[in-house]
N, C-alpha and C. Protein backbone atom coordinates (compact mmCIF):
# COMPACT_ATOMS: atom_id res chain seq x y z
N UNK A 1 105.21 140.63 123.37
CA UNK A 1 104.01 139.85 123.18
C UNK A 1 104.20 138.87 122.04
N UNK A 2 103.67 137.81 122.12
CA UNK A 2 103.74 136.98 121.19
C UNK A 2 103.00 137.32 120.04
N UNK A 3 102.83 136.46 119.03
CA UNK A 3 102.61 137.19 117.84
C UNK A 3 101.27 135.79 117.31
N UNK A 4 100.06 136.63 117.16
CA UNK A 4 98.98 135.94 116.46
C UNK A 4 98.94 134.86 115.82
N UNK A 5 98.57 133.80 115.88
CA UNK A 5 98.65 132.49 114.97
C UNK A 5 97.78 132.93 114.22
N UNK A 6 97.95 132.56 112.71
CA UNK A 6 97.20 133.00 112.24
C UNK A 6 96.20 131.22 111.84
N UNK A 7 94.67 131.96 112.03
CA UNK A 7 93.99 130.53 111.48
C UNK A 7 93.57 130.15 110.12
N UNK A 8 92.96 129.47 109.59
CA UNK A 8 92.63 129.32 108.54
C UNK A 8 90.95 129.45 108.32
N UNK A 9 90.33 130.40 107.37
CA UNK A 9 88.87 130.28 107.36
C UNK A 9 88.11 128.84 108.12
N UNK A 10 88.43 128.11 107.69
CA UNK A 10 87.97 126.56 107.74
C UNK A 10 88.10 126.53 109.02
N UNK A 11 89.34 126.62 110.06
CA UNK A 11 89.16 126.55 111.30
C UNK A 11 88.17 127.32 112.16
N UNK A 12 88.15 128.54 111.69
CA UNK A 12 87.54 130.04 112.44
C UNK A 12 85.63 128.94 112.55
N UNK A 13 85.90 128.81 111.17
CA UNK A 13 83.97 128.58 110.91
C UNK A 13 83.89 127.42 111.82
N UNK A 14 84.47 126.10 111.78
CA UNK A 14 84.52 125.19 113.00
C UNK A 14 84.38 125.46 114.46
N UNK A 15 85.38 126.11 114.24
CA UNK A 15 85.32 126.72 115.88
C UNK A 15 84.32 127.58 116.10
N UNK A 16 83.88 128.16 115.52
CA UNK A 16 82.33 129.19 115.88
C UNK A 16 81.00 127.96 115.53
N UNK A 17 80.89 127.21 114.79
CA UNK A 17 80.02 126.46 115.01
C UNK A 17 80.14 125.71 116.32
N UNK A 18 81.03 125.21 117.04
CA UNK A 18 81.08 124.44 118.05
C UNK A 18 80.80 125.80 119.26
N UNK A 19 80.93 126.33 119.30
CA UNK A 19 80.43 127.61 120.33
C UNK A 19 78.66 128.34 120.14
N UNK A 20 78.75 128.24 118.91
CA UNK A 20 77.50 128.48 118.89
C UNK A 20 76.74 127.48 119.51
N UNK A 21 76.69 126.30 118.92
CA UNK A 21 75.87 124.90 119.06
C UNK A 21 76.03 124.61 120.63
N UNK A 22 77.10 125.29 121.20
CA UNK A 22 77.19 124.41 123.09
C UNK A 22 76.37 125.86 123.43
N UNK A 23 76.09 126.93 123.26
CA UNK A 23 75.71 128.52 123.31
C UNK A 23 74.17 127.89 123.38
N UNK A 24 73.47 127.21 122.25
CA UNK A 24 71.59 127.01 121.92
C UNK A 24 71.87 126.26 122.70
N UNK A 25 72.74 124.91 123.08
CA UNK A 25 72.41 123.82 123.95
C UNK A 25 72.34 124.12 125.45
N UNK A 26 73.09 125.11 125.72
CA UNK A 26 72.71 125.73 126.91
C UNK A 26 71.87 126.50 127.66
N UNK A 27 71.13 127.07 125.97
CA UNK A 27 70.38 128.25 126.57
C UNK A 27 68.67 127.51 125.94
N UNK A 28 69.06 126.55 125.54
CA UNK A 28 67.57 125.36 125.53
C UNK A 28 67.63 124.60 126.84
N UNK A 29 68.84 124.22 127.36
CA UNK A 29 68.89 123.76 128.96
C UNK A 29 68.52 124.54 129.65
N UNK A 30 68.88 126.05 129.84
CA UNK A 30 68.22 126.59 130.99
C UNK A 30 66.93 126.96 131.07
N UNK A 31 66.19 127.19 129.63
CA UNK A 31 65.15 127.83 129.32
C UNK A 31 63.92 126.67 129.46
N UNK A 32 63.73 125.22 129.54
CA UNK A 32 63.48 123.59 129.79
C UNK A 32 63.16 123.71 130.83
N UNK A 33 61.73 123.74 131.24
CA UNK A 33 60.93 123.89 132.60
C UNK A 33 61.67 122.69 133.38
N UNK A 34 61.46 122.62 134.72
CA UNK A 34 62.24 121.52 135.56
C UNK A 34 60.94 120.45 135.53
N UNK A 35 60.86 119.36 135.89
CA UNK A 35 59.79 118.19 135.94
C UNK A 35 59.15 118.65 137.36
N UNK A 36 57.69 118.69 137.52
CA UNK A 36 56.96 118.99 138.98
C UNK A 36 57.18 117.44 139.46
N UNK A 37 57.14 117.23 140.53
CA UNK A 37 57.74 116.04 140.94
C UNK A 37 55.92 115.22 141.83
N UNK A 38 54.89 117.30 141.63
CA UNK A 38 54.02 117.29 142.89
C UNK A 38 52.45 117.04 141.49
N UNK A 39 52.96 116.94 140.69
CA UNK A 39 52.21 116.68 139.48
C UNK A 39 51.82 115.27 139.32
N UNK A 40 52.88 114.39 139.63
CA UNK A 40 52.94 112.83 139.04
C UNK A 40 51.59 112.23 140.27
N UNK A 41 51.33 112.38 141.12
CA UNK A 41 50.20 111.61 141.98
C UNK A 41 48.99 112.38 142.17
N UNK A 42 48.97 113.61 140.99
CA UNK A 42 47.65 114.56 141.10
C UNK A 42 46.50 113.56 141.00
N UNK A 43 45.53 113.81 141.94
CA UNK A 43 44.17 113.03 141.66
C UNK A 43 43.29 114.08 140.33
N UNK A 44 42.09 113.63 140.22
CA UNK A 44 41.10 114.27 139.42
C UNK A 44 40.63 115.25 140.24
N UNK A 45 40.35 116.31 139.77
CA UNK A 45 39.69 117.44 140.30
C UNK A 45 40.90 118.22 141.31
N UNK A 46 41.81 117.75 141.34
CA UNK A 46 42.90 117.87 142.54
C UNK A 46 44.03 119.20 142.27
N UNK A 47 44.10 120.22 142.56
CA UNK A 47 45.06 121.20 142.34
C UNK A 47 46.40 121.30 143.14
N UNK A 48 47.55 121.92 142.59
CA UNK A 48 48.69 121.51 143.49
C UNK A 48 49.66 123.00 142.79
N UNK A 49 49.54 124.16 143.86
CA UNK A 49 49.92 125.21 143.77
C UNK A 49 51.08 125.58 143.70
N UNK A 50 51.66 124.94 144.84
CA UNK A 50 53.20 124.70 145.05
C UNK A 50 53.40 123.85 146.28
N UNK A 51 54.77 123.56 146.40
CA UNK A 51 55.10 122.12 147.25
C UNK A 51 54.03 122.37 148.68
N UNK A 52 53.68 123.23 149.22
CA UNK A 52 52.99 123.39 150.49
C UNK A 52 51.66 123.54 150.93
N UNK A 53 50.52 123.52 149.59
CA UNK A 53 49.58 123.76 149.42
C UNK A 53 48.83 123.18 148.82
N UNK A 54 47.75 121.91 149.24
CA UNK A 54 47.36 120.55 147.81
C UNK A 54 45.89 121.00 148.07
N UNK A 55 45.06 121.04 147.11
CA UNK A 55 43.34 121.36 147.00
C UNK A 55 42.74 120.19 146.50
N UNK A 56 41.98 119.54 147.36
CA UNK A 56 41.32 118.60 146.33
C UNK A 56 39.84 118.56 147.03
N UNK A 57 39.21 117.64 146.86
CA UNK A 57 37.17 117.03 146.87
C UNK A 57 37.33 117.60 148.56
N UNK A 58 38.45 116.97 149.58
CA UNK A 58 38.33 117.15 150.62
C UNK A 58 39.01 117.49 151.36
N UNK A 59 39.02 118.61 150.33
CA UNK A 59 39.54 120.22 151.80
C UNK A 59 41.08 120.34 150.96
N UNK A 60 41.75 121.45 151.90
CA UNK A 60 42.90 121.93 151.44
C UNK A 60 43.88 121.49 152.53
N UNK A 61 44.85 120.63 152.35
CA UNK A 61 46.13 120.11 152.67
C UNK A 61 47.33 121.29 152.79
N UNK A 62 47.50 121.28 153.93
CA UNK A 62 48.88 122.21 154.12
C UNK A 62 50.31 121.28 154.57
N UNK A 63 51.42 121.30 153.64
CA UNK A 63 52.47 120.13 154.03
C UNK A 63 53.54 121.10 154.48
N UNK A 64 54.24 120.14 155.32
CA UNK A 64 55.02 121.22 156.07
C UNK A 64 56.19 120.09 156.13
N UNK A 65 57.46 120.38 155.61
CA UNK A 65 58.59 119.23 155.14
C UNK A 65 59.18 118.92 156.55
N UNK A 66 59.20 119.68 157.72
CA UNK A 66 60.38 119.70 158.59
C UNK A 66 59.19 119.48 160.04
N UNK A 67 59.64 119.03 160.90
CA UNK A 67 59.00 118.70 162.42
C UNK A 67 59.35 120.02 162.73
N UNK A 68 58.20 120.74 163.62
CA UNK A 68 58.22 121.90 164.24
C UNK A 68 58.77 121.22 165.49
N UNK A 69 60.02 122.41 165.39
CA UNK A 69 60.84 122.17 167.02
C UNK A 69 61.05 123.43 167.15
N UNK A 70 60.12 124.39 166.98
CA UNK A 70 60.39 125.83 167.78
C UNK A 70 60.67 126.91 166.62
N UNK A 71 60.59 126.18 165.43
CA UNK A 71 61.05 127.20 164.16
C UNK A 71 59.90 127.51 163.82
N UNK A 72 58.57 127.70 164.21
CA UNK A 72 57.10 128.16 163.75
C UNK A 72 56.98 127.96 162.38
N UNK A 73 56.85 126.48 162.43
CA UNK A 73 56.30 125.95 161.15
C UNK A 73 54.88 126.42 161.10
N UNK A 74 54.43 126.26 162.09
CA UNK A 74 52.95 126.25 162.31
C UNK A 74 52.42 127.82 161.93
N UNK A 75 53.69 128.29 162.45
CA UNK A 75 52.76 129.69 162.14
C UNK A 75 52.94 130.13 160.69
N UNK A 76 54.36 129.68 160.39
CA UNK A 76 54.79 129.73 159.08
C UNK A 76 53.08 129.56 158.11
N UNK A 77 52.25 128.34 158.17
CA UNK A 77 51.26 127.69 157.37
C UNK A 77 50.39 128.52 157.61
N UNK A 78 49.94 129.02 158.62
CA UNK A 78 48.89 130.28 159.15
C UNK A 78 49.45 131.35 157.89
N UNK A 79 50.76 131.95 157.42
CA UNK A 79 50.50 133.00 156.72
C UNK A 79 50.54 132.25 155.74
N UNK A 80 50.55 131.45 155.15
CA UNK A 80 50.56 130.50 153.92
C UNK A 80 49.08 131.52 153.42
């Protein structure tokens, strides 16, 4: 086996600061809610539950992303 380099304090502390600092930057990236995309055209009074379900003054909106061709979208929204 080869034999340990040895480092110098000064390096060790460098190198653990740069691991730490990419360590918070990562774990502030994952922890950073994602942007609602279903937020940006909310009206007043208007609720928006999740992508398939919009509430507003008139009535409740059921969105359905894909053309029903036999995959029971439709029924899919019934258990919505």
């Amino acid at each position: 086996m080869e034999r340990l380099r040895r480092y110098s304090r000064r390096a060790f502390l460098v190198s653990s600061a740069a691991v730490a600092g990419g360590v918070a930057f990562g774990v502030y990236a994952v922890n950073s809610p994602p942007d609602n995309p279903l937020l940006a055209d909310r009206g007043e009074g208007e609720a928006v539950f999740n992508p398939w379900v919009r509430i507003d003054g008139s009535g409740i909106t059921l969105i359905t992303p894909h053309i029903d061709l036999g995959q029971g979208a439709t029924h899919a929204q019934a258990v919505l």
